[in-house]
PDB file of N, CA and C in Angstrom:
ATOM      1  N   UNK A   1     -86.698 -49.693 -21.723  1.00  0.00           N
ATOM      2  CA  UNK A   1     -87.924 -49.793 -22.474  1.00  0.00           C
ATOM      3  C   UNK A   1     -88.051 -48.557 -23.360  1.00  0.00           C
ATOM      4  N   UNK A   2     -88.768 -48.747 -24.403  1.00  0.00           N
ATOM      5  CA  UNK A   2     -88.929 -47.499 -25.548  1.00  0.00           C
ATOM      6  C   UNK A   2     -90.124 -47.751 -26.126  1.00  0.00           C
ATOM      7  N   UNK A   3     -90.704 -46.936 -25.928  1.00  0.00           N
ATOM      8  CA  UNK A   3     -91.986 -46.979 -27.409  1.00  0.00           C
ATOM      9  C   UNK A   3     -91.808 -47.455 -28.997  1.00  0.00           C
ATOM     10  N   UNK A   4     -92.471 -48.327 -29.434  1.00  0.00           N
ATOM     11  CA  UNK A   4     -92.402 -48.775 -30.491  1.00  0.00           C
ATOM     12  C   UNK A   4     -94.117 -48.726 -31.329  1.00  0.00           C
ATOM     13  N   UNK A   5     -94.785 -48.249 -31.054  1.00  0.00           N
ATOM     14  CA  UNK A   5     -96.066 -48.364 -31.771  1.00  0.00           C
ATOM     15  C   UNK A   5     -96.660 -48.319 -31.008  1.00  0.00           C
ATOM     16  N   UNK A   6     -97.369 -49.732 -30.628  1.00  0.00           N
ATOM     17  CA  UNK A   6     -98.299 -50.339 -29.634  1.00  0.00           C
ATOM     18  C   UNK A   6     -98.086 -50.494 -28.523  1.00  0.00           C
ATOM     19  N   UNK A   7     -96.411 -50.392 -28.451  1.00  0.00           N
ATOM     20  CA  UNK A   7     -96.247 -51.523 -27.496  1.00  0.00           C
ATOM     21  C   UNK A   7     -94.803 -50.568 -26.625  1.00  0.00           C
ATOM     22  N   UNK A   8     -94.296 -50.989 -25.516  1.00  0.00           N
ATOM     23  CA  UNK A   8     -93.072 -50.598 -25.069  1.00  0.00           C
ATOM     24  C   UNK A   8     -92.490 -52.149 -24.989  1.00  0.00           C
ATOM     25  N   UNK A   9     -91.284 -51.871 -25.394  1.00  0.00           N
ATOM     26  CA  UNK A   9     -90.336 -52.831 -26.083  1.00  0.00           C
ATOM     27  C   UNK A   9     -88.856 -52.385 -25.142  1.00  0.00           C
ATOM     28  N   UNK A  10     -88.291 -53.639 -24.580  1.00  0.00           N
ATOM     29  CA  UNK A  10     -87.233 -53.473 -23.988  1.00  0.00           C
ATOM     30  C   UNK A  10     -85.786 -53.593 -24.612  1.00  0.00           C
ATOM     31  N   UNK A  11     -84.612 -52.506 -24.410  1.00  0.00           N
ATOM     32  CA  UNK A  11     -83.892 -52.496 -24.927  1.00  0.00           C
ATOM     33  C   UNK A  11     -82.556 -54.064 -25.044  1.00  0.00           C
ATOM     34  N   UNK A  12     -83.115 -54.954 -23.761  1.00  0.00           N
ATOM     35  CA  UNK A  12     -81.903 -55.582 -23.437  1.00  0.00           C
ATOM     36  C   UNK A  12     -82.358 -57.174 -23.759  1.00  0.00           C
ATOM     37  N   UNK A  13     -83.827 -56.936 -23.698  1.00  0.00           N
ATOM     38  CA  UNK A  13     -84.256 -58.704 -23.724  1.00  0.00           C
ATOM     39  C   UNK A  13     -85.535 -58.429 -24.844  1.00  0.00           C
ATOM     40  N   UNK A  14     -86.253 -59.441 -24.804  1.00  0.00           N
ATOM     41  CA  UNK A  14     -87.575 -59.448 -26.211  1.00  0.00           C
ATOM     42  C   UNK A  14     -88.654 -59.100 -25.018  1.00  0.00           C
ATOM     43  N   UNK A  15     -88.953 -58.869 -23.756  1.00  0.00           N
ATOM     44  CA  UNK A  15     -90.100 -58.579 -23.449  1.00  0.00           C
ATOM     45  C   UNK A  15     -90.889 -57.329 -23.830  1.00  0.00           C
ATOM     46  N   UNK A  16     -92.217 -57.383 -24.336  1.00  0.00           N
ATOM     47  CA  UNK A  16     -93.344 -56.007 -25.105  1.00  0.00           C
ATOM     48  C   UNK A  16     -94.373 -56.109 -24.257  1.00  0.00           C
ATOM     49  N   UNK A  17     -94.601 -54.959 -23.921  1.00  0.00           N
ATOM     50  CA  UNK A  17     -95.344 -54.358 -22.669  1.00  0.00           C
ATOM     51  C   UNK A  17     -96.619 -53.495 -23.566  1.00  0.00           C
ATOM     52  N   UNK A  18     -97.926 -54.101 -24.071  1.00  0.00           N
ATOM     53  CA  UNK A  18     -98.828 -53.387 -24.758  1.00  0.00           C
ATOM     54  C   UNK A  18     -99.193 -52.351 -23.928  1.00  0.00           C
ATOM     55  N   UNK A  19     -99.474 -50.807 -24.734  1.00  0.00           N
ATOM     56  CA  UNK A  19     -99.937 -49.767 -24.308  1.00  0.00           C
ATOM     57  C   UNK A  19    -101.347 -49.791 -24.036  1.00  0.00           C
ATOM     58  N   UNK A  20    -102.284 -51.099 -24.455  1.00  0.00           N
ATOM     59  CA  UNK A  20    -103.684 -50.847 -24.347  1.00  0.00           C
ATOM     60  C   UNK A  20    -104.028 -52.452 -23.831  1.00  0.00           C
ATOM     61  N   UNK A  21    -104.847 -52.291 -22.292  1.00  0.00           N
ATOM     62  CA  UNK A  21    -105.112 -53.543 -21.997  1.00  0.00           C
ATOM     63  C   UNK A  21    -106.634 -53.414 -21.706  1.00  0.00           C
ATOM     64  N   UNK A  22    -107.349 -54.410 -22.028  1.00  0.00           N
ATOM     65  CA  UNK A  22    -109.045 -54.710 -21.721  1.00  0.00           C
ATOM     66  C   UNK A  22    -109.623 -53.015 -22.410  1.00  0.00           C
ATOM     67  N   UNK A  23    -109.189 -52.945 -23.578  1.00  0.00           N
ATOM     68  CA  UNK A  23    -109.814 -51.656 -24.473  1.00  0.00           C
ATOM     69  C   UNK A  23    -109.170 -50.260 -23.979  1.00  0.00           C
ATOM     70  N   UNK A  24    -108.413 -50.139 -22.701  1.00  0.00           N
ATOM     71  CA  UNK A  24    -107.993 -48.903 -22.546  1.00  0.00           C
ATOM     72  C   UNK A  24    -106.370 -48.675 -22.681  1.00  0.00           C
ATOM     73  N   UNK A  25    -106.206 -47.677 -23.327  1.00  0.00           N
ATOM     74  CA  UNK A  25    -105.271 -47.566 -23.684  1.00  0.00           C
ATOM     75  C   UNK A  25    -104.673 -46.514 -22.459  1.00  0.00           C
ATOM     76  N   UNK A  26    -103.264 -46.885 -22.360  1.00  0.00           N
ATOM     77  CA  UNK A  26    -102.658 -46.674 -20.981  1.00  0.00           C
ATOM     78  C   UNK A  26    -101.622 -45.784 -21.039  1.00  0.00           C
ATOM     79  N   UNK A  27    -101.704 -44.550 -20.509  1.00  0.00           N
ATOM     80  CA  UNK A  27    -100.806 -43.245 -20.482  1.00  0.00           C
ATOM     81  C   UNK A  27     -99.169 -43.751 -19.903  1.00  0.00           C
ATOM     82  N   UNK A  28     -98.433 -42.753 -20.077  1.00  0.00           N
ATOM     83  CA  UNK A  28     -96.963 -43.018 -20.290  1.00  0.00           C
ATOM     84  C   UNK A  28     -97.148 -42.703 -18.333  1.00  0.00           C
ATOM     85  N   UNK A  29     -97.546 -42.097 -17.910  1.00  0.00           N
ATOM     86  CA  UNK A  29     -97.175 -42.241 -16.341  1.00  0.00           C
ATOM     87  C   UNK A  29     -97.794 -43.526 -15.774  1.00  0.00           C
ATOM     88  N   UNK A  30     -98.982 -43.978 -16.260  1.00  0.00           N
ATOM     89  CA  UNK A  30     -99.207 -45.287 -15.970  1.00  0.00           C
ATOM     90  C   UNK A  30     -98.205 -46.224 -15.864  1.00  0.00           C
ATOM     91  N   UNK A  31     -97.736 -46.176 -16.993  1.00  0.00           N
ATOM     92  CA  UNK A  31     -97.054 -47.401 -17.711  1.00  0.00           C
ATOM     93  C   UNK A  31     -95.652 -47.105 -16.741  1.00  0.00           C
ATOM     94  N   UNK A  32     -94.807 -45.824 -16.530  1.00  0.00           N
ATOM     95  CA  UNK A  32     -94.198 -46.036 -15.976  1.00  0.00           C
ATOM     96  C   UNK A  32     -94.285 -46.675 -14.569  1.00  0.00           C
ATOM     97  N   UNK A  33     -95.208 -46.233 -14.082  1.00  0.00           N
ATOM     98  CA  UNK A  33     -95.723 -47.026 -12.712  1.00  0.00           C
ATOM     99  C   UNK A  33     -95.818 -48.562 -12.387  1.00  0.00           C
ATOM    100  N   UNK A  34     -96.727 -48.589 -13.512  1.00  0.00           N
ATOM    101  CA  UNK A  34     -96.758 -49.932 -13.499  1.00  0.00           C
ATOM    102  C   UNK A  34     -95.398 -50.716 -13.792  1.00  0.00           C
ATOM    103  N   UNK A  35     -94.257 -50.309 -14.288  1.00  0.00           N
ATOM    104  CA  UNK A  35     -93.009 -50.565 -14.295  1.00  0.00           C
ATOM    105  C   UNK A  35     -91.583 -50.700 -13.270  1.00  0.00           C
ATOM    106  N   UNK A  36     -92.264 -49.227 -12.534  1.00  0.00           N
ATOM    107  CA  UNK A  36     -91.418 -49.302 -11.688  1.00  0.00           C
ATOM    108  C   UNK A  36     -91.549 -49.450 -10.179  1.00  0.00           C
ATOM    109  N   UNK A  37     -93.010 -49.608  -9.888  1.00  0.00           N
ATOM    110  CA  UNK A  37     -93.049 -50.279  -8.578  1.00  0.00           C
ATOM    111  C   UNK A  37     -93.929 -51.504  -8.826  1.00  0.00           C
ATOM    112  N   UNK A  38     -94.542 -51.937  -9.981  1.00  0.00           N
ATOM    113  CA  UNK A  38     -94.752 -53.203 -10.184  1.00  0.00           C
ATOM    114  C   UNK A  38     -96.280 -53.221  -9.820  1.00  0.00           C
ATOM    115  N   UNK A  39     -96.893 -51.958  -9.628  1.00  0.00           N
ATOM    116  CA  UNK A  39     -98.112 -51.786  -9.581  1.00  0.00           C
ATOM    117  C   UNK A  39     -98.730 -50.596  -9.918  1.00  0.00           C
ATOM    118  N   UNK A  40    -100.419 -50.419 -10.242  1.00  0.00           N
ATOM    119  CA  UNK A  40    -100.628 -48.955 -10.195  1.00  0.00           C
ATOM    120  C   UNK A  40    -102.115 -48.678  -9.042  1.00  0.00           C
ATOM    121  N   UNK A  41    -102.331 -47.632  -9.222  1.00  0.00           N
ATOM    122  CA  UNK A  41    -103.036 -46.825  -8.510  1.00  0.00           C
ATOM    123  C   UNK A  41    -104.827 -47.425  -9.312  1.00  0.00           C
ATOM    124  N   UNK A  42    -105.863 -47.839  -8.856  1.00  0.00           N
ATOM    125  CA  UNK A  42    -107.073 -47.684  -9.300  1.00  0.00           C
ATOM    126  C   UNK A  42    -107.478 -47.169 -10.981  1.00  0.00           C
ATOM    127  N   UNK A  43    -107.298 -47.649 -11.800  1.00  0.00           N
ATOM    128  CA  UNK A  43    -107.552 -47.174 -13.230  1.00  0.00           C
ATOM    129  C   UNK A  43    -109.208 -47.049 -13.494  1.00  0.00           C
ATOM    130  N   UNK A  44    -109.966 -46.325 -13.953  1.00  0.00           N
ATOM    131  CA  UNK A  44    -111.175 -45.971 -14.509  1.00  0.00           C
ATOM    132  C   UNK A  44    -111.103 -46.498 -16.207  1.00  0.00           C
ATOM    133  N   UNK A  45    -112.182 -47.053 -16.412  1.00  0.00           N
ATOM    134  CA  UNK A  45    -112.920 -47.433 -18.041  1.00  0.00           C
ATOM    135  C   UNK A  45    -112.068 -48.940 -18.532  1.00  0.00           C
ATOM    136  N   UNK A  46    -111.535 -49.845 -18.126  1.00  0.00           N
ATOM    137  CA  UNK A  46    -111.022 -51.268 -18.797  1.00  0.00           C
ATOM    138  C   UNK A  46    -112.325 -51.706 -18.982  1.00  0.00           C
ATOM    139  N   UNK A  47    -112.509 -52.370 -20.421  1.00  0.00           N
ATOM    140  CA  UNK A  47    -113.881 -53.109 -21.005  1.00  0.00           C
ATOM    141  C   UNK A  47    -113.349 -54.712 -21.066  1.00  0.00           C
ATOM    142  N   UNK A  48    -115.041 -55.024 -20.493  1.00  0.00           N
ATOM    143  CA  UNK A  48    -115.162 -56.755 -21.157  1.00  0.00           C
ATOM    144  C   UNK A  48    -115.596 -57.067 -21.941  1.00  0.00           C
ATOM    145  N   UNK A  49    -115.632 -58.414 -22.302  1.00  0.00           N
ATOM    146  CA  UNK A  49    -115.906 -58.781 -23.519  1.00  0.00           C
ATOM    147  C   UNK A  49    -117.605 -58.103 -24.287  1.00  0.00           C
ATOM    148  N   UNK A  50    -118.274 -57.890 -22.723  1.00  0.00           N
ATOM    149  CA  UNK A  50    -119.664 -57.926 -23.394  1.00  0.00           C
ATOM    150  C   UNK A  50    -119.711 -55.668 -23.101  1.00  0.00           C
ATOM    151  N   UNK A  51    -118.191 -55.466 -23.336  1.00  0.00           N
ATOM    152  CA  UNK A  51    -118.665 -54.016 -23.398  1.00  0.00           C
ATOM    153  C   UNK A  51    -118.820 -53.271 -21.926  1.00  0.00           C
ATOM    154  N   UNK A  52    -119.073 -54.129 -21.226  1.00  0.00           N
ATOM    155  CA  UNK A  52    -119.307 -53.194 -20.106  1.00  0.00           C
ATOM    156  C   UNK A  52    -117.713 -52.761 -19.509  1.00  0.00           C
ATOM    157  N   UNK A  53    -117.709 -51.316 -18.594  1.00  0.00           N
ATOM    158  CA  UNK A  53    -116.776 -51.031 -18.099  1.00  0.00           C
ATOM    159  C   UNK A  53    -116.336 -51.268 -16.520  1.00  0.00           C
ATOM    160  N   UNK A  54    -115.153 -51.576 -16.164  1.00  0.00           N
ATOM    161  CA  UNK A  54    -114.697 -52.257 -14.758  1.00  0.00           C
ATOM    162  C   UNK A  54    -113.887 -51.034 -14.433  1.00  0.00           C
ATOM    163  N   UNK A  55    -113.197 -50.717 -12.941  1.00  0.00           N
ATOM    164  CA  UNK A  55    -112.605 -50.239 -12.230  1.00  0.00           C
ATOM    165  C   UNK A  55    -111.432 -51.446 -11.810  1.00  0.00           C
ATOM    166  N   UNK A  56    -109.898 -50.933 -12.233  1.00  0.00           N
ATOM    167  CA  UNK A  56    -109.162 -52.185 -11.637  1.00  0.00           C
ATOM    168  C   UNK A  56    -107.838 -51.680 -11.228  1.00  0.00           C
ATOM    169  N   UNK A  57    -106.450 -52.063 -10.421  1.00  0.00           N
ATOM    170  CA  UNK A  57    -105.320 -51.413 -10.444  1.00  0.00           C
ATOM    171  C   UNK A  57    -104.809 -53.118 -11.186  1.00  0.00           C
ATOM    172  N   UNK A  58    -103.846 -52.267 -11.659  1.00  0.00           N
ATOM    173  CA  UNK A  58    -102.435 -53.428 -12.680  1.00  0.00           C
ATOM    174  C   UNK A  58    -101.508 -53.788 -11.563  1.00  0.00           C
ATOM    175  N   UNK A  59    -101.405 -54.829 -11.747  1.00  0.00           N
ATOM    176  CA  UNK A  59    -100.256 -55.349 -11.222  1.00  0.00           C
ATOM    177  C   UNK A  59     -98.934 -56.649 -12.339  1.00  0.00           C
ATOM    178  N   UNK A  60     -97.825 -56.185 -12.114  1.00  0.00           N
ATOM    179  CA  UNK A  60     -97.086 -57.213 -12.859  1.00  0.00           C
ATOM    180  C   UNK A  60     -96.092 -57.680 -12.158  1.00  0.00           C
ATOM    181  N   UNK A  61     -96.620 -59.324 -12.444  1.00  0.00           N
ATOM    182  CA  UNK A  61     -95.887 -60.744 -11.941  1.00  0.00           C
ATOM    183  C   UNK A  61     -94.223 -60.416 -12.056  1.00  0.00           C
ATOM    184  N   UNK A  62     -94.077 -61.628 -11.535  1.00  0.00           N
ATOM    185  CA  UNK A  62     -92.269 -61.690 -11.485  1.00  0.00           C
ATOM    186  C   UNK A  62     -92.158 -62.208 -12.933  1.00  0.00           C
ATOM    187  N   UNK A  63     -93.503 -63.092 -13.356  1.00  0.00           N
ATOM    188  CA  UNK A  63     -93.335 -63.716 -14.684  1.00  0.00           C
ATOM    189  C   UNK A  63     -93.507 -62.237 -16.113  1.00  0.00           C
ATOM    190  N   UNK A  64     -93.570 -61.139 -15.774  1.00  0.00           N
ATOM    191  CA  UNK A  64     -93.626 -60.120 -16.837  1.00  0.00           C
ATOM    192  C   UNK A  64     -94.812 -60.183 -16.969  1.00  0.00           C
ATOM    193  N   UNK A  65     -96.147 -60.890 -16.618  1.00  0.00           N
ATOM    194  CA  UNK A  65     -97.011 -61.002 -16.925  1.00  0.00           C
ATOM    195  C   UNK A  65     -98.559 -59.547 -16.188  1.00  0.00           C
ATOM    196  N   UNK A  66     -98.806 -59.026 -17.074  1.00  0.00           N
ATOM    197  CA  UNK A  66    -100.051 -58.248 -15.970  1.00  0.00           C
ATOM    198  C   UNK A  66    -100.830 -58.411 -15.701  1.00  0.00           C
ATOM    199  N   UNK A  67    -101.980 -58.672 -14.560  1.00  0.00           N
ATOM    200  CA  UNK A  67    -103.032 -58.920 -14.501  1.00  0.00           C
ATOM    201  C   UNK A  67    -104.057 -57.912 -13.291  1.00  0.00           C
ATOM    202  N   UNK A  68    -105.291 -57.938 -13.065  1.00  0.00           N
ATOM    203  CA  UNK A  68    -106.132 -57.348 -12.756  1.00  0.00           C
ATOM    204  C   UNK A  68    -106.111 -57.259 -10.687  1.00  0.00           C
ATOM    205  N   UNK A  69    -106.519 -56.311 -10.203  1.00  0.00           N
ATOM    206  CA  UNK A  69    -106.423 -56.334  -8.981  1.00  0.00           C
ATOM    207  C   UNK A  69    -107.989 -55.515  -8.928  1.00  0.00           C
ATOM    208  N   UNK A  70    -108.799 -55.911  -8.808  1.00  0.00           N
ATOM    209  CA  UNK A  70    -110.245 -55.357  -8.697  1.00  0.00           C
ATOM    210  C   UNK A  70    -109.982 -54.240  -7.079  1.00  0.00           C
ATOM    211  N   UNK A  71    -110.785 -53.155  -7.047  1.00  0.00           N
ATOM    212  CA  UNK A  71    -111.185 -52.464  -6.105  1.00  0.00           C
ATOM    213  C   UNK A  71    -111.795 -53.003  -5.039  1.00  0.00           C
ATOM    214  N   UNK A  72    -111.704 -52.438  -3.955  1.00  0.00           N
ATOM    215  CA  UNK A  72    -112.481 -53.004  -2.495  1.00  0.00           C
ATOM    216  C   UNK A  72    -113.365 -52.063  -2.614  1.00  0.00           C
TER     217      UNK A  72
END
């Protein structure tokens, strides 16, 4: 994977991994995390649609796909 703008972009296949999900934009140790054990740690400030801010950890599918793991 390599930085390309927005996005981290893989050297071997077409999958793009955006640097900014639900308004927050996501630091390079994040991103590695979220890469290499396929999850992260509790993130602070992701926004919804109506603005307000959530608490969530990332997780990514077998499908490349990321999605939300809300706090207990």
């Amino acid at each position: 994977m390599y930085p390309k703008g927005k996005v981290l972009a893989c050297t071997k296949c077409s999958y793009v991994l955006f640097r900014t999900i639900a308004g927050k934009s996501l630091s390079d140790n994040q991103l590695k995390k979220l890469l290499s054990s396929k999850t992260t740690p509790v993130i602070k400030g992701f926004r919804k649609r109506d603005q307000t801010t959530f608490n969530a950890a990332l997780s990514l599918g077998a499908d490349g796909k990321v999605s939300f793991s809300k706090p207990r």
